[in-house]
C-alpha atoms as a PDB file:
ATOM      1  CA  UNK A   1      44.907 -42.709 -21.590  1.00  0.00           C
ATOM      2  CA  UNK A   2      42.398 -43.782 -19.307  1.00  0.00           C
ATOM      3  CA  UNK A   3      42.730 -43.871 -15.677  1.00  0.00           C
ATOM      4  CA  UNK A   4      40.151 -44.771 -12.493  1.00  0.00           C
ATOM      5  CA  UNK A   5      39.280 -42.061 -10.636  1.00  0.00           C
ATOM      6  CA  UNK A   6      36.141 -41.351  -8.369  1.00  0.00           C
ATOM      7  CA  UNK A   7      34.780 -44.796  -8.890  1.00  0.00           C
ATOM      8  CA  UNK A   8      34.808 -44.418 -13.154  1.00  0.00           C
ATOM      9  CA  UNK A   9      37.073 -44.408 -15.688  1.00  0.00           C
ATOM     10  CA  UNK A  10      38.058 -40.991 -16.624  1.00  0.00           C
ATOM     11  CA  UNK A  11      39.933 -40.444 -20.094  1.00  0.00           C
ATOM     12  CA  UNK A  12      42.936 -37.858 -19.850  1.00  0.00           C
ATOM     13  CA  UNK A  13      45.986 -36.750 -21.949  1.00  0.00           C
ATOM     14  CA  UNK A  14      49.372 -35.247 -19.739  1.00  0.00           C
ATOM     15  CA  UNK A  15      51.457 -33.022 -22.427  1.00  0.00           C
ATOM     16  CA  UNK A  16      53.541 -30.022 -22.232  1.00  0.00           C
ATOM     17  CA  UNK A  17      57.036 -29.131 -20.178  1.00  0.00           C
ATOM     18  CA  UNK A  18      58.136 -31.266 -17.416  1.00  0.00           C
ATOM     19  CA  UNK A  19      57.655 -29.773 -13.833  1.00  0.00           C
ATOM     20  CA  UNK A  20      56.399 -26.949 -14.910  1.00  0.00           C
ATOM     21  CA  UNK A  21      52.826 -25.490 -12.683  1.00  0.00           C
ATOM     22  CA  UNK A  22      50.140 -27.517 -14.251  1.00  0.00           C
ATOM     23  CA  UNK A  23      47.017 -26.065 -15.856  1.00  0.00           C
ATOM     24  CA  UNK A  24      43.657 -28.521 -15.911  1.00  0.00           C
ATOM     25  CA  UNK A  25      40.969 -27.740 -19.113  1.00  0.00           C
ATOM     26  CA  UNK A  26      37.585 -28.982 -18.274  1.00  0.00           C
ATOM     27  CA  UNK A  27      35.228 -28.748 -21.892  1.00  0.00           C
ATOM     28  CA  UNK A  28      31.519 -27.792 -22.698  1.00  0.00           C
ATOM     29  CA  UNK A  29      28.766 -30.125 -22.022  1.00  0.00           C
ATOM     30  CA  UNK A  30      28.253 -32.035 -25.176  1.00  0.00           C
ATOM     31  CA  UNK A  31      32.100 -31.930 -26.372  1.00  0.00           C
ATOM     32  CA  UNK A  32      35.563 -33.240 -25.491  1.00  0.00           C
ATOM     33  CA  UNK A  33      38.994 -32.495 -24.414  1.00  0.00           C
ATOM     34  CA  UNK A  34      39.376 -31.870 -28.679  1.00  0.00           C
ATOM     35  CA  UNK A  35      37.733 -28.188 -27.674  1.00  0.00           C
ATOM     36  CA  UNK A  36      41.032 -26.781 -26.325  1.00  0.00           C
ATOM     37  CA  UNK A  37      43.178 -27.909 -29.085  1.00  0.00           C
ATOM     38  CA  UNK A  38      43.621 -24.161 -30.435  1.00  0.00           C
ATOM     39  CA  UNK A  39      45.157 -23.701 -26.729  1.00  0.00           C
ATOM     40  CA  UNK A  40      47.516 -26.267 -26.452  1.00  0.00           C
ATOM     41  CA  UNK A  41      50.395 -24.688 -29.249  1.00  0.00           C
ATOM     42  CA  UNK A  42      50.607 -21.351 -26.325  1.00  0.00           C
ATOM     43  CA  UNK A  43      50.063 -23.461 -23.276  1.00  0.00           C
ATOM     44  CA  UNK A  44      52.487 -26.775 -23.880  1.00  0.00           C
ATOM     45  CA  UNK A  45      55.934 -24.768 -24.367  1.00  0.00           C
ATOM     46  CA  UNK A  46      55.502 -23.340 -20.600  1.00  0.00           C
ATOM     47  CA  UNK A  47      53.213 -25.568 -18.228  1.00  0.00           C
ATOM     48  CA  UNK A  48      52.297 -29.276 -17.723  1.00  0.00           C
ATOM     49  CA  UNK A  49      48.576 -29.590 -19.199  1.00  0.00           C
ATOM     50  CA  UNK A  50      46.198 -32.089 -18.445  1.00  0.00           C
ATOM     51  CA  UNK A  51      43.019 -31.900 -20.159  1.00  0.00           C
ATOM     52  CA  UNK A  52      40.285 -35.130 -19.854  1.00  0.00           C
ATOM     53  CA  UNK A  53      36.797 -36.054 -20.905  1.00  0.00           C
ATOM     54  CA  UNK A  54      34.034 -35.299 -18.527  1.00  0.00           C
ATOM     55  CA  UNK A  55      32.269 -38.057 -16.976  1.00  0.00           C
ATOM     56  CA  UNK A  56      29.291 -39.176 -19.496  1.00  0.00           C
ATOM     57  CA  UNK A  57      31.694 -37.459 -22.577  1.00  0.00           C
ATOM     58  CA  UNK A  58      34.201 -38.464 -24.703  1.00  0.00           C
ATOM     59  CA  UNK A  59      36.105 -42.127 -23.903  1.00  0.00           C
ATOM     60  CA  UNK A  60      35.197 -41.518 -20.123  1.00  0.00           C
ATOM     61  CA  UNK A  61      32.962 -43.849 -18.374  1.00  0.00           C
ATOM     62  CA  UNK A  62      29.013 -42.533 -19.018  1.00  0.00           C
ATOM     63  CA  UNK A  63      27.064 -43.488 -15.621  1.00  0.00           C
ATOM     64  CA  UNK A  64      23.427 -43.558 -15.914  1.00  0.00           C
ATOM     65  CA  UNK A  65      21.603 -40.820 -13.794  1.00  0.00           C
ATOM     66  CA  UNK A  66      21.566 -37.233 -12.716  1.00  0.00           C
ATOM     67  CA  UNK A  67      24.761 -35.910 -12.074  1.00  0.00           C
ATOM     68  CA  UNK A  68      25.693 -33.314  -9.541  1.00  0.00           C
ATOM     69  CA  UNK A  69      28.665 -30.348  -9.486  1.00  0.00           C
ATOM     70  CA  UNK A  70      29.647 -31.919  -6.846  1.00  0.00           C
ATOM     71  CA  UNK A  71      30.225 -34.675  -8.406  1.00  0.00           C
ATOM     72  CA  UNK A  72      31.617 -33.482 -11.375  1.00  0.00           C
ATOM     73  CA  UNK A  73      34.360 -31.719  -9.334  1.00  0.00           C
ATOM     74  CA  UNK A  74      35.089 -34.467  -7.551  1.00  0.00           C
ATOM     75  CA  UNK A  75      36.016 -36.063 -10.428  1.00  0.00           C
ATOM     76  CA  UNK A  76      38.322 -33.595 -11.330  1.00  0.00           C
ATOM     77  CA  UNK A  77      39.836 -34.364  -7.846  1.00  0.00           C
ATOM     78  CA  UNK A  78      39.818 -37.912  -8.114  1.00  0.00           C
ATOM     79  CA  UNK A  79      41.997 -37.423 -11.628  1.00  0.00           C
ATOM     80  CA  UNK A  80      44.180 -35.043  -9.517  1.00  0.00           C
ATOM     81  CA  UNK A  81      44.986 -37.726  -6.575  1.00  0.00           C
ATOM     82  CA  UNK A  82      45.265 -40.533  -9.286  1.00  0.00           C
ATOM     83  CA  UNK A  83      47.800 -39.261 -11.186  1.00  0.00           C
ATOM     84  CA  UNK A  84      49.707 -37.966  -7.942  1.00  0.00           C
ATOM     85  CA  UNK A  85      49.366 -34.147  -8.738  1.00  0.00           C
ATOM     86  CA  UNK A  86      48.261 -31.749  -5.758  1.00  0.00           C
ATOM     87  CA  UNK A  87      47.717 -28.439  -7.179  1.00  0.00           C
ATOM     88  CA  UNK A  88      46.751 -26.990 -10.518  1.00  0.00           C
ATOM     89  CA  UNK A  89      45.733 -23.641 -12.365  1.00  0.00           C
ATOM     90  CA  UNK A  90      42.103 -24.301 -13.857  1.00  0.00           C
ATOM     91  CA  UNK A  91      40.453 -23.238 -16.684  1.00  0.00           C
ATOM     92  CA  UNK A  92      36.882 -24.306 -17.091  1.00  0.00           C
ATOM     93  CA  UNK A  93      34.374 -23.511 -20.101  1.00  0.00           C
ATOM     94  CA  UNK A  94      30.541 -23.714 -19.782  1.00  0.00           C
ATOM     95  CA  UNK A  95      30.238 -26.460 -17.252  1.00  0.00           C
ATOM     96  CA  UNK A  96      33.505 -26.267 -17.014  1.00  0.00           C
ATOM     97  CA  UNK A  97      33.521 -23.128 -16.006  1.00  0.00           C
ATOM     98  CA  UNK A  98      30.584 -24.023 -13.297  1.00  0.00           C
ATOM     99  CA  UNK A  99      32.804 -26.995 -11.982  1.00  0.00           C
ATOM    100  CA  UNK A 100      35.596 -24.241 -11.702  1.00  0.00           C
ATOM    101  CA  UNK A 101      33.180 -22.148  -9.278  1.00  0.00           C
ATOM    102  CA  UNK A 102      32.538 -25.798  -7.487  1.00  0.00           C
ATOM    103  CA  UNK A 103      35.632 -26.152  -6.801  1.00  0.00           C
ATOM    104  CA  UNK A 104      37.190 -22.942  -6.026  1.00  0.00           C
ATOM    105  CA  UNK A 105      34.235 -22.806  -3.539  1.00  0.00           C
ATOM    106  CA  UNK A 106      35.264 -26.559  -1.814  1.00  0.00           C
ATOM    107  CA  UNK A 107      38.931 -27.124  -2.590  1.00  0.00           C
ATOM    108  CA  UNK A 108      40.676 -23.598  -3.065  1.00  0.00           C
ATOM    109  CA  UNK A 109      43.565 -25.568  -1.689  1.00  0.00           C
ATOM    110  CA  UNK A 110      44.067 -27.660  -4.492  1.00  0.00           C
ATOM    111  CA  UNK A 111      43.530 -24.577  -7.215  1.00  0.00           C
ATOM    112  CA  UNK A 112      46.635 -21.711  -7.538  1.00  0.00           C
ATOM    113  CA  UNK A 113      43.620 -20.244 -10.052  1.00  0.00           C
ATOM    114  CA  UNK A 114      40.818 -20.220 -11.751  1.00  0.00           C
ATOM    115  CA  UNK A 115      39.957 -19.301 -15.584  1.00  0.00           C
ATOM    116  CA  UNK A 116      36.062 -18.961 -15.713  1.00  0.00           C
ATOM    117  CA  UNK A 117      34.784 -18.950 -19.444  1.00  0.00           C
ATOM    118  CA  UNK A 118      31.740 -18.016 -21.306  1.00  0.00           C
ATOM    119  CA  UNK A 119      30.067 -19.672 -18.333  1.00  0.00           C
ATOM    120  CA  UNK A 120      26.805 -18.999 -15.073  1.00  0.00           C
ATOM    121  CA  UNK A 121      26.969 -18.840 -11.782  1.00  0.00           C
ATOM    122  CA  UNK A 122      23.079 -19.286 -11.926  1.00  0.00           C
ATOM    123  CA  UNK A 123      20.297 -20.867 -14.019  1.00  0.00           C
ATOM    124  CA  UNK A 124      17.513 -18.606 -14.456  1.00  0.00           C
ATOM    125  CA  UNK A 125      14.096 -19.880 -13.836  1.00  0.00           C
ATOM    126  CA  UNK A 126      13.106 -18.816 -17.326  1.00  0.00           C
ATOM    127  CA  UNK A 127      15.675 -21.016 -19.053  1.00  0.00           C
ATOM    128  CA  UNK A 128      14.880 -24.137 -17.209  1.00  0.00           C
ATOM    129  CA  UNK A 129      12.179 -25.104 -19.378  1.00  0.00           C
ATOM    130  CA  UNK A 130      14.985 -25.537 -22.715  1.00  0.00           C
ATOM    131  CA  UNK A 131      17.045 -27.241 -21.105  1.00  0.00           C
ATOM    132  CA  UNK A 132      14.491 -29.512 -20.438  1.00  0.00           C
ATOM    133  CA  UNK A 133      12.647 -29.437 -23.338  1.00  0.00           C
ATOM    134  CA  UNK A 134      16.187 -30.184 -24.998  1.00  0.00           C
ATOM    135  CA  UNK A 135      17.218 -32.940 -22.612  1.00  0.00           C
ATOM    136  CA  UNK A 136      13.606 -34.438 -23.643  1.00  0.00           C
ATOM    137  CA  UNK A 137      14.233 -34.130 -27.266  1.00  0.00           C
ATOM    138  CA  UNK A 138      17.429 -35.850 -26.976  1.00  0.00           C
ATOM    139  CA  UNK A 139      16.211 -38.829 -25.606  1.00  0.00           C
ATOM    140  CA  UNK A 140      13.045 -38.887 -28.076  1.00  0.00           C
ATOM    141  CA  UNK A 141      15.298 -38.622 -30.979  1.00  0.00           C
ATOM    142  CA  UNK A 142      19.018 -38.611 -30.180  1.00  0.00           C
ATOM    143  CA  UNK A 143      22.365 -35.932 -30.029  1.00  0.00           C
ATOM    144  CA  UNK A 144      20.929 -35.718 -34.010  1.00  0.00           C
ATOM    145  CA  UNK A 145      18.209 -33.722 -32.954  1.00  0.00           C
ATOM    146  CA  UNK A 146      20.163 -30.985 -31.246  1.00  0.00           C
ATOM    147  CA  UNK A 147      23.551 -30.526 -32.995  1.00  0.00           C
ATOM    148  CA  UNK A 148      22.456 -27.806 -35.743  1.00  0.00           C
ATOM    149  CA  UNK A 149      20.697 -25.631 -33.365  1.00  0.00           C
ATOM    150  CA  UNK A 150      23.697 -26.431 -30.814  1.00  0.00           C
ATOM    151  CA  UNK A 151      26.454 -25.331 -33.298  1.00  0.00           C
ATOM    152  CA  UNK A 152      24.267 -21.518 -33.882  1.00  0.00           C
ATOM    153  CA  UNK A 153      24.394 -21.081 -30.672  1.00  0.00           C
ATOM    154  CA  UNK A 154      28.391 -22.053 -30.082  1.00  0.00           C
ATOM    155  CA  UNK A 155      29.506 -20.122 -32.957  1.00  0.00           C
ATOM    156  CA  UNK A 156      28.344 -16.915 -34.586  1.00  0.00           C
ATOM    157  CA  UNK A 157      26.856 -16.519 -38.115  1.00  0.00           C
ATOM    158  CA  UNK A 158      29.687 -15.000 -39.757  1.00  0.00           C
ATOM    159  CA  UNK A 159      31.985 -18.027 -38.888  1.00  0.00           C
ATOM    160  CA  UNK A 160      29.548 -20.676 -39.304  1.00  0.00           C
ATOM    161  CA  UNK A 161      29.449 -19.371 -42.866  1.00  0.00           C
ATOM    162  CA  UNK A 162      33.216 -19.914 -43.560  1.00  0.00           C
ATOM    163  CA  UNK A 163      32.451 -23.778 -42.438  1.00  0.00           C
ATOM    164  CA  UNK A 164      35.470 -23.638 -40.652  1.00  0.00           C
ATOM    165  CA  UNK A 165      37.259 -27.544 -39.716  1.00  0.00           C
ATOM    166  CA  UNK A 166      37.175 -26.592 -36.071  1.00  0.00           C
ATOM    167  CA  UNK A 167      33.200 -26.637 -36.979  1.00  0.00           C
ATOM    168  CA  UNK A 168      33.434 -29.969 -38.472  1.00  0.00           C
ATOM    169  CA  UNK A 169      34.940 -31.410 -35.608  1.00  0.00           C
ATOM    170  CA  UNK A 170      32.712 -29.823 -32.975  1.00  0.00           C
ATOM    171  CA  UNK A 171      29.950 -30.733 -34.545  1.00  0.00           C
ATOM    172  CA  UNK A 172      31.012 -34.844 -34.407  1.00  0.00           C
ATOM    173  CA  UNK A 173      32.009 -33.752 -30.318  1.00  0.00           C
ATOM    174  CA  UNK A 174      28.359 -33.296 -29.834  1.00  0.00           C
ATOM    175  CA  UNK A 175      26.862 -36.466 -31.942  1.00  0.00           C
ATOM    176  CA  UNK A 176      29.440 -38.810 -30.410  1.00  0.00           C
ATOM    177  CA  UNK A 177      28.133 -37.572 -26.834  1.00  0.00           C
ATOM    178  CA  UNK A 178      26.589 -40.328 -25.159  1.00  0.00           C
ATOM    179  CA  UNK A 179      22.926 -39.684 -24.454  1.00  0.00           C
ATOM    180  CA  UNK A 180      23.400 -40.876 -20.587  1.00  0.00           C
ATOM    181  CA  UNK A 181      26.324 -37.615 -20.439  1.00  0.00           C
ATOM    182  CA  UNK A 182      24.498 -35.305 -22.014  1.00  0.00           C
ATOM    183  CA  UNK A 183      21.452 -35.947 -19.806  1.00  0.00           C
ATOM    184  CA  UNK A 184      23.901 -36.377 -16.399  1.00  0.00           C
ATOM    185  CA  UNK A 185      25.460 -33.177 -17.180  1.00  0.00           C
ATOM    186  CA  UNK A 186      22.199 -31.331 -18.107  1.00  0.00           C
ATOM    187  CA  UNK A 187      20.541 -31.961 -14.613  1.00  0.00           C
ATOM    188  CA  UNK A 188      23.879 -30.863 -12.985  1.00  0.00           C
ATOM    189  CA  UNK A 189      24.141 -27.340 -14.423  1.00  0.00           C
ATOM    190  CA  UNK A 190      19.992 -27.331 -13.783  1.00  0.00           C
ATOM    191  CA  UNK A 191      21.450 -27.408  -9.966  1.00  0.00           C
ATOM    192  CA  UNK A 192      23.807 -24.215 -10.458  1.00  0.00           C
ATOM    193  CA  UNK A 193      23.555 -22.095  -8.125  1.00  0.00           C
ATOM    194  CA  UNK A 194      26.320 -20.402  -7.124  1.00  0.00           C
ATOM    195  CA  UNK A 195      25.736 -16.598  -7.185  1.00  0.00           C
ATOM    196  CA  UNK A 196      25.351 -15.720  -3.893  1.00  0.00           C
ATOM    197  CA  UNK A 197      28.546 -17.502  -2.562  1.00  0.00           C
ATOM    198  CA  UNK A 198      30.697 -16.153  -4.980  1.00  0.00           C
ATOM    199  CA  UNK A 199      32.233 -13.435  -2.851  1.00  0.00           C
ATOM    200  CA  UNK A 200      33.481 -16.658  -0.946  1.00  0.00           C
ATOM    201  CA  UNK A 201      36.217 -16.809  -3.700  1.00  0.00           C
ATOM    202  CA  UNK A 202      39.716 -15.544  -3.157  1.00  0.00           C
ATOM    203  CA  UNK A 203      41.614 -16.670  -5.581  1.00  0.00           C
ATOM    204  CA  UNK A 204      43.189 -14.938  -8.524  1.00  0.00           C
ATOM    205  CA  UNK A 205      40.413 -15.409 -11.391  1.00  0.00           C
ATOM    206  CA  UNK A 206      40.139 -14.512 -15.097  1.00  0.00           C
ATOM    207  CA  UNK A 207      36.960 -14.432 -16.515  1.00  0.00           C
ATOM    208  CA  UNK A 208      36.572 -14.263 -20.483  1.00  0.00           C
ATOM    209  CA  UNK A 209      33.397 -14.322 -22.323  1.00  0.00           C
ATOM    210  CA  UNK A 210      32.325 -13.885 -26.291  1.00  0.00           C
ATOM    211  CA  UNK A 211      30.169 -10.625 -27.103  1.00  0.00           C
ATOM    212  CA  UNK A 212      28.129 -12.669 -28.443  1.00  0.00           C
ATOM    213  CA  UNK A 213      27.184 -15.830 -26.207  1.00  0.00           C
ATOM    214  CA  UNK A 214      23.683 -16.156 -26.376  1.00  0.00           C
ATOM    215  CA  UNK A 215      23.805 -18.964 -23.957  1.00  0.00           C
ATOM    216  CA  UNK A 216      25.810 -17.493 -21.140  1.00  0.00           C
ATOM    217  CA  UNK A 217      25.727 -13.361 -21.862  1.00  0.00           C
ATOM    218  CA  UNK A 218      27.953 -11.095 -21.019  1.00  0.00           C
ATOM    219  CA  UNK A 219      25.601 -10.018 -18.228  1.00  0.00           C
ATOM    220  CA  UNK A 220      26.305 -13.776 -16.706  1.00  0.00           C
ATOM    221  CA  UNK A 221      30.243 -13.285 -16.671  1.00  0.00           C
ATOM    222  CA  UNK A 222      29.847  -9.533 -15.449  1.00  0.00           C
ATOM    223  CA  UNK A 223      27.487 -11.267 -12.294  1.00  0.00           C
ATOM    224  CA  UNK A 224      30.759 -13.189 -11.494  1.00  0.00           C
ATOM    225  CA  UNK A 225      32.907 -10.749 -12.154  1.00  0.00           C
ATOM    226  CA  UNK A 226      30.925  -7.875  -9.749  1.00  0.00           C
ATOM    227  CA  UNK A 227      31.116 -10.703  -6.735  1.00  0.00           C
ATOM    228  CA  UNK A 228      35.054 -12.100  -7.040  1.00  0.00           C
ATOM    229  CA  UNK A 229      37.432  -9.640  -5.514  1.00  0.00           C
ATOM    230  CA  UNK A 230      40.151  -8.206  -8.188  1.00  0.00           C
ATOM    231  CA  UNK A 231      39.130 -10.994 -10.592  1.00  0.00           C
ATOM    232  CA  UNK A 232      39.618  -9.554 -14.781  1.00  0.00           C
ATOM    233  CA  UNK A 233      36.669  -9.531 -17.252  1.00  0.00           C
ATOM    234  CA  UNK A 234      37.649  -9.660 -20.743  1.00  0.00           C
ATOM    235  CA  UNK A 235      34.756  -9.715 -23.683  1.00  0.00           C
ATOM    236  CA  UNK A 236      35.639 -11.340 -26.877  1.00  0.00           C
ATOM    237  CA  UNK A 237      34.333  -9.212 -29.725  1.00  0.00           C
ATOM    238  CA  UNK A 238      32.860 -11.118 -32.529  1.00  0.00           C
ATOM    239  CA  UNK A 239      32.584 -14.682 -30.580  1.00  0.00           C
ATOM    240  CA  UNK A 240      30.076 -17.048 -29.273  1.00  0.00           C
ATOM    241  CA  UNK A 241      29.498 -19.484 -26.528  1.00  0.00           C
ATOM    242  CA  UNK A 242      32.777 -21.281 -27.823  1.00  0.00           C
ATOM    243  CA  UNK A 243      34.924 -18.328 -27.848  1.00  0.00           C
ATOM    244  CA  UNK A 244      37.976 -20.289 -27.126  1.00  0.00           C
ATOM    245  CA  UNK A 245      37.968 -21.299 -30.847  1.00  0.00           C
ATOM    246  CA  UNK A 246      36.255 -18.931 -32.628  1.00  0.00           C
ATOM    247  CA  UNK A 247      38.797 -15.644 -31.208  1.00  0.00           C
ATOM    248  CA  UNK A 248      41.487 -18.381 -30.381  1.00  0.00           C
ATOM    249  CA  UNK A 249      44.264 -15.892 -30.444  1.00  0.00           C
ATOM    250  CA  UNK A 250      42.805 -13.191 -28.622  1.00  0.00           C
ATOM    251  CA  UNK A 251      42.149 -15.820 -25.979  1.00  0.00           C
ATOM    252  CA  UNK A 252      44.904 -17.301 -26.083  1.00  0.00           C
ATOM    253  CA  UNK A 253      46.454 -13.724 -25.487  1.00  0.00           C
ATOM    254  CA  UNK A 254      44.463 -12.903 -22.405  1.00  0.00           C
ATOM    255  CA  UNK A 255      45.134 -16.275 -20.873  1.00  0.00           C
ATOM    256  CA  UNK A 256      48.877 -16.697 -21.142  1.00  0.00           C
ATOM    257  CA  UNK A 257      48.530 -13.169 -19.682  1.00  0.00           C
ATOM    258  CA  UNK A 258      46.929 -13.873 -16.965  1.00  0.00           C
ATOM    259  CA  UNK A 259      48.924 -17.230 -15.982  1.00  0.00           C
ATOM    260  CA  UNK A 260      51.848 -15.504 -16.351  1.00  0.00           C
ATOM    261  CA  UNK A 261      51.198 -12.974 -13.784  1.00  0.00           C
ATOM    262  CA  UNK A 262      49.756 -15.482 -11.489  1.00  0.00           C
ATOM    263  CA  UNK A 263      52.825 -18.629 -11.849  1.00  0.00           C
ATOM    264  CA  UNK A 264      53.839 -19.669  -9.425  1.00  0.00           C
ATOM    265  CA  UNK A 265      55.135 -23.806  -8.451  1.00  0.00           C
ATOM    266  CA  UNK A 266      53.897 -26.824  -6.266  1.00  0.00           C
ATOM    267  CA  UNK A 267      55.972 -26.895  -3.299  1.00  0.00           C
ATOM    268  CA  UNK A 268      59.444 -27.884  -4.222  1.00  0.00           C
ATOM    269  CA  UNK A 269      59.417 -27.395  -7.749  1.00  0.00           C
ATOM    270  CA  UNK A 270      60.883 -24.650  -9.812  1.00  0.00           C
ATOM    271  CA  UNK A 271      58.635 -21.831 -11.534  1.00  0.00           C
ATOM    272  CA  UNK A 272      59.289 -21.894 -15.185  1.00  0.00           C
ATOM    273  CA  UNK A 273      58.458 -18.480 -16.547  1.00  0.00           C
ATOM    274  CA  UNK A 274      56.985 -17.834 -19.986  1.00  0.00           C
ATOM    275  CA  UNK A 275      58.933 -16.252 -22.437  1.00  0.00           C
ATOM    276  CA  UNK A 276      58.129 -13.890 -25.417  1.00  0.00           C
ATOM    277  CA  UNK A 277      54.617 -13.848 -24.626  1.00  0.00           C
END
């Protein structure tokens, strides 16, 4: 479904239980709201989920030009006010993950927490240059150009090797991403720069990354995790950037977990408590 929100035309899907505490999923630059399929068989028994394309991805409206954080986050407001919902559980991945940290900065009001995955809270001046040199290629010869070297670093070895369907249908995410998205979304996460606000962050935050995330390390999540009071780290063994898929259970595991212990309702509605998790 497709709805207008922020001044674009954002593409969305509402499932799960019916007034129960809603949980957001914001996706990886260069995918889709398809990434959090493995999470939707633990999630859509106990909350209301609502997971949409990113502006410039998927079916959602691709505007031409740099995008900001900011504006990214916004959007996720804008989706938030549009479909009359005023407070939400978030769990970001990647740029997801950095609009999580946007937000939780600017509208802790609207958040009851935040799920920050295999994600930065700063780019290093020494990796500006590939994004660059990526964001270059992609426009000299298309997504084509940067989906095989994309899917090594999203996945390890071992589970490349089984060829996996989850593979299969990543790897169409990232050549059906529209060049202007990929491009918008690249110059926003060259603007992260979060690390020294961090500490700003109260609110109850998981943080999961894969062992192996070559992309965002283990060092990055442990720099988040040093700086938010009584947030969780939890490293994936045997996992990538895309650890959500590749170690779906054990992150499944961790997350109902932690939204569990943290449930609680919008004003005026019931809290529906997971069972037999």
């Amino acid at each position: 479904m497709k709805i207008e929100a922020n001044g674009i035309q954002i593409n969305y899907e509402l499932s799960g239980k019916e007034d129960a505490p809603l949980v957001v999923l914001s996706h990886s630059l260069g995918c889709s709201m398809v990434m959090w399929n493995p999470q939707l068989e633990v999630l859509e028994p106990h909350f209301r989920v609502l997971r949409y394309d990113m502006r410039g991805h998927g079916y959602s409206d691709a505007t031409v030009g740099a995008y900001t954080l900011d504006q990214l986050a916004a959007d996720v407001i804008g989706l938030l006010d549009a479909l009359n919902i005023d407070i939400m559980h978030f769990i970001g991945l990647s740029i997801g993950g950095m609009i999580g940290q946007c937000l939780a900065l600017n509208n802790a009001d609207r958040l009851q927490s935040i799920t920050l995955c295999d994600t930065a809270p700063i780019i290093p001046e020494e990796a500006r240059p590939l994004f660059e040199e990526r964001m270059n290629r992609a426009r000299d010869e298309g997504m084509e150009a940067l989906v095989e070297e994309t899917l090594e670093r999203w996945f390890t070895l071992p589970y490349l090797k089984q060829n996996p369907p989850e593979v299969e249908l990543i790897r169409n995410q990232v050549l059906g991403t529209p060049l202007a998205g990929y491009i918008g979304c690249s110059e926003a996460i060259l603007g992260l720069n979060y690390l020294d606000r961090l500490s700003e962050i109260k609110l109850p935050t998981l943080i999961i990354v894969g062992e192996d995330d070559p992309g965002t390390p283990v060092e990055a999540s442990q720099a988040i995790h040093e700086r938010i009071q009584n947030s969780k780290l939890v490293v994936l063994p045997s996992a990538a950037h895309l650890s959500n898929i590749e170690q779906a259970e054990a992150f499944n595991t961790n997350l109902i977990d932690f939204l569990t212990h943290h449930l609680t309702s919008p004003p005026g509605r019931p809290a529906h408590i997971p069972c037999n998790t």
